[in-house]
C-alpha atoms as a PDB file:
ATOM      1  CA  UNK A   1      23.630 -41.421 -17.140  1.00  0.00           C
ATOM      2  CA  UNK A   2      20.729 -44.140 -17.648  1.00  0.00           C
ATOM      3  CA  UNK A   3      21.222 -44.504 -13.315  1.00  0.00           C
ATOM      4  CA  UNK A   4      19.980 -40.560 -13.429  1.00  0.00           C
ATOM      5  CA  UNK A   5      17.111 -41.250 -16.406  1.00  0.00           C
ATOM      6  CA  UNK A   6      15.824 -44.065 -14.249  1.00  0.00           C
ATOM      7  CA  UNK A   7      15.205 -42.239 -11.118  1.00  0.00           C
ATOM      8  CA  UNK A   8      12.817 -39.728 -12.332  1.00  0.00           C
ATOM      9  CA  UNK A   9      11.020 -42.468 -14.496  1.00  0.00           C
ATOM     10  CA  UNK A  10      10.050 -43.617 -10.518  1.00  0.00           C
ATOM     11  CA  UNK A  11       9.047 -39.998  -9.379  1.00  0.00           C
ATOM     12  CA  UNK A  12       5.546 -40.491  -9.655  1.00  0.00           C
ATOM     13  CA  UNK A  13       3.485 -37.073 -10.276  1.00  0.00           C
ATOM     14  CA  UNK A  14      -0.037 -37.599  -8.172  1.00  0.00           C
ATOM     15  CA  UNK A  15      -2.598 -35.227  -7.537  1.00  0.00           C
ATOM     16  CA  UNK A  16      -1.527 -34.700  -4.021  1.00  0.00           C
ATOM     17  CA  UNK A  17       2.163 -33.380  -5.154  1.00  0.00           C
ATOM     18  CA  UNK A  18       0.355 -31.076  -7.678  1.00  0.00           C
ATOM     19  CA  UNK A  19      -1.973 -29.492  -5.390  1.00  0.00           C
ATOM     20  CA  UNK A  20       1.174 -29.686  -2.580  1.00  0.00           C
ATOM     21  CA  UNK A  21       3.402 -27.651  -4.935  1.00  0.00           C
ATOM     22  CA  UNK A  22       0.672 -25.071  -6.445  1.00  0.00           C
ATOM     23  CA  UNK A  23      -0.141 -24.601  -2.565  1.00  0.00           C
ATOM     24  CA  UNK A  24       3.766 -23.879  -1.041  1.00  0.00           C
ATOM     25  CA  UNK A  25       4.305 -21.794  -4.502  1.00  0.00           C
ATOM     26  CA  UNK A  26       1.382 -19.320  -4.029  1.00  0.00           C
ATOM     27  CA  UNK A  27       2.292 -19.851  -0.520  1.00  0.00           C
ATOM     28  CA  UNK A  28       5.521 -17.878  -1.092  1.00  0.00           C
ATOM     29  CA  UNK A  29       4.139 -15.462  -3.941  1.00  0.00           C
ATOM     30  CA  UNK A  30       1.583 -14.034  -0.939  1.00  0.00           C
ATOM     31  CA  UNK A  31       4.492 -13.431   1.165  1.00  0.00           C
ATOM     32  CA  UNK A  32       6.387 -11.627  -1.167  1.00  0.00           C
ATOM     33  CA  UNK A  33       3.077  -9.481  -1.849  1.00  0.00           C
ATOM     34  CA  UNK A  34       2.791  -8.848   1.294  1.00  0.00           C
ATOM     35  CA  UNK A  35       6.275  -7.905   1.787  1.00  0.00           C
ATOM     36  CA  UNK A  36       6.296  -5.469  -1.256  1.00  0.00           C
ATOM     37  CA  UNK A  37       2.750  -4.034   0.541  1.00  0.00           C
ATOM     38  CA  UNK A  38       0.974  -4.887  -1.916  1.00  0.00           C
ATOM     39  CA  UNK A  39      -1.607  -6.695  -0.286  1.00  0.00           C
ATOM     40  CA  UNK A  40      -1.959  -7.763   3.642  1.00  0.00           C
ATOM     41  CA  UNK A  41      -2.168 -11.109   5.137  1.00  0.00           C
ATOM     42  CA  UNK A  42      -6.253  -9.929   6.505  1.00  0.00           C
ATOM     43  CA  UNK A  43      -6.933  -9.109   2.777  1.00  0.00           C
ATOM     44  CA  UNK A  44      -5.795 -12.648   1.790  1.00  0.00           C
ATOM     45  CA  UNK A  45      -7.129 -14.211   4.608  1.00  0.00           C
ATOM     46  CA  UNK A  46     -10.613 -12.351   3.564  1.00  0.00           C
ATOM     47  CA  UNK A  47     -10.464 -13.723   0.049  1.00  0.00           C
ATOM     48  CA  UNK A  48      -9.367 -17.226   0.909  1.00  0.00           C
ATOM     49  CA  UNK A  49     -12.680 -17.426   3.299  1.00  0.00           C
ATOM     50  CA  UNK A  50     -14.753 -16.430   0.961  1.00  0.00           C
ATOM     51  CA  UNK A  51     -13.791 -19.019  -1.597  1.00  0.00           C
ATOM     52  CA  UNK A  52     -13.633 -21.571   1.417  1.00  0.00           C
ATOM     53  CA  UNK A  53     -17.333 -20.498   2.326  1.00  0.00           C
ATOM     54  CA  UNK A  54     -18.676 -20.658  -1.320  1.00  0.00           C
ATOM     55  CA  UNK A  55     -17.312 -24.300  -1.630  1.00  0.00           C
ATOM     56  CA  UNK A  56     -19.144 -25.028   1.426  1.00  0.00           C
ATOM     57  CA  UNK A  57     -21.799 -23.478  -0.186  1.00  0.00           C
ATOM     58  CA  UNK A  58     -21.582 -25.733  -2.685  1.00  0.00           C
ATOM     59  CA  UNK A  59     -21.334 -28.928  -0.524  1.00  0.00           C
ATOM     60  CA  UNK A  60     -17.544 -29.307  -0.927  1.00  0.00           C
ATOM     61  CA  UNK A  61     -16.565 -30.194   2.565  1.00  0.00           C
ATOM     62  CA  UNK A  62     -13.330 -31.235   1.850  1.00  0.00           C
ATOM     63  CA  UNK A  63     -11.884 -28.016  -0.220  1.00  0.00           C
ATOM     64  CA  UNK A  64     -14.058 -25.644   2.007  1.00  0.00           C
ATOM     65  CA  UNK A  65     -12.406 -27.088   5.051  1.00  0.00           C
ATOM     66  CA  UNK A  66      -8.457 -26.943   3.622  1.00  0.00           C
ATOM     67  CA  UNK A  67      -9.572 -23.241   2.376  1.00  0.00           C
ATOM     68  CA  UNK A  68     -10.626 -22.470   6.046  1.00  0.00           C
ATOM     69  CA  UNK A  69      -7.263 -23.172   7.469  1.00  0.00           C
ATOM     70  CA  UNK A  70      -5.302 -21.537   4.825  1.00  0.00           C
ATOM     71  CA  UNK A  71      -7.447 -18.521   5.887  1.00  0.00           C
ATOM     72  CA  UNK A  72      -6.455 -19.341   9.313  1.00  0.00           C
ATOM     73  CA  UNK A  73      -2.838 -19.291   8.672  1.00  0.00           C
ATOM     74  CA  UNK A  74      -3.200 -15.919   6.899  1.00  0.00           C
ATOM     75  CA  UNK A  75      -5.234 -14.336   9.426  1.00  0.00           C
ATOM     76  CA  UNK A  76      -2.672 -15.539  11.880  1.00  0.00           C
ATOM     77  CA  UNK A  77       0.211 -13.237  10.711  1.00  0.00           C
ATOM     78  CA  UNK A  78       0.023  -9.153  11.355  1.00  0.00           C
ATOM     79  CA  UNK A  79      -3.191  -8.344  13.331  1.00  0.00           C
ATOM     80  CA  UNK A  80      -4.196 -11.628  14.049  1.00  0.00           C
ATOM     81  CA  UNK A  81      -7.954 -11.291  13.256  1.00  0.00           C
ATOM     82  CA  UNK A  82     -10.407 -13.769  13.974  1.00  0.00           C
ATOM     83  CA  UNK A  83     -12.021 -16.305  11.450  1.00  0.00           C
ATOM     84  CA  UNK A  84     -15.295 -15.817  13.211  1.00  0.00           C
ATOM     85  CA  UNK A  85     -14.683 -12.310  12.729  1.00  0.00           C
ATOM     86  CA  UNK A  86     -14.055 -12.666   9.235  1.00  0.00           C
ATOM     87  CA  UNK A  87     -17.273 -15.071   8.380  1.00  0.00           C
ATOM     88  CA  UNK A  88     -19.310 -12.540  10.364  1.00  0.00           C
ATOM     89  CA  UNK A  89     -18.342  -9.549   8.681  1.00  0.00           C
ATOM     90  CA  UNK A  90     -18.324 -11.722   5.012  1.00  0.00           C
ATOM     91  CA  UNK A  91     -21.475  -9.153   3.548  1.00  0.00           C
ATOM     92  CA  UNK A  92     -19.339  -5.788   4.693  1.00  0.00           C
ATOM     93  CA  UNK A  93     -16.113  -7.102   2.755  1.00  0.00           C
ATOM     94  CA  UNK A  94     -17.850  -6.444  -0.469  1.00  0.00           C
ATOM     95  CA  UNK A  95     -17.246  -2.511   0.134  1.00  0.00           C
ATOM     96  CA  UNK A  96     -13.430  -3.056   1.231  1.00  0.00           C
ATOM     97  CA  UNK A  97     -14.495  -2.446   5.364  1.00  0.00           C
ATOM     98  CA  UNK A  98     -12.653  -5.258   6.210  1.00  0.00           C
ATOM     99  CA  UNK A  99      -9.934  -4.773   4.200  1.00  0.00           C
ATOM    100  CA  UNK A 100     -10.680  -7.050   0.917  1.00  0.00           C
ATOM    101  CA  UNK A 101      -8.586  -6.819  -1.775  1.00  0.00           C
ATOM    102  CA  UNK A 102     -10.399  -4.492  -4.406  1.00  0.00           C
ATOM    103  CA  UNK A 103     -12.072  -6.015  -7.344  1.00  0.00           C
ATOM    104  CA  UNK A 104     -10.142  -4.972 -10.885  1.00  0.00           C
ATOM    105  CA  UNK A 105     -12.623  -1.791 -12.622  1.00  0.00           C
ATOM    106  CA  UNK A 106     -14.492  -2.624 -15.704  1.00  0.00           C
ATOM    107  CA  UNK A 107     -13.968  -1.187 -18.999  1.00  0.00           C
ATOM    108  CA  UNK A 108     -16.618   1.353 -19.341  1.00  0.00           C
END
């Protein structure tokens, strides 16, 4: 039993693994959205970008750029649109034309 104990005092949780993990486990929940229909790889793809541009924004090089190919990836699957497409048409996903997921409605 200490032989088990001992080999997880070595795993060694780093910032890589946790970002790593969070990644391959939302990952997998967008897949099952998109199975269910609930939302589209293009609508992920959408939101992903614009998080990805607003870090750029915001002179994070680094995230923007891992954002940007997660986008990729997403807009990959189904109709295969096109990044540039996507950055282009960035003002016009505010009113859903590109296919944005919907903001939640207010309590008014």
């Amino acid at each position: 039993m200490d032989q088990k104990n001992n080999k997880t005092e070595d795993f060694e949780i780093t910032p890589k693994l946790v970002f790593d993990m969070n990644l391959a486990l939302y990952l997998d929940l967008v897949a099952a959205l998109e199975g269910a229909g609930a939302v589209t790889y293009r609508q992920m793809a959408a939101r992903v970008l614009n998080i990805s541009m607003d870090a750029r924004t915001d002179g994070d090089t680094n995230l923007s750029t891992v954002l940007e190919g997660i986008a990729q990836g997403f807009a990959g699957h189904g109709d295969g649109l096109s990044i540039e497409l996507l950055k282009a048409a960035r003002g016009l996903r505010e009113d859903d034309a590109m296919g944005d997921i919907p903001m939640r409605p207010t309590d008014d």
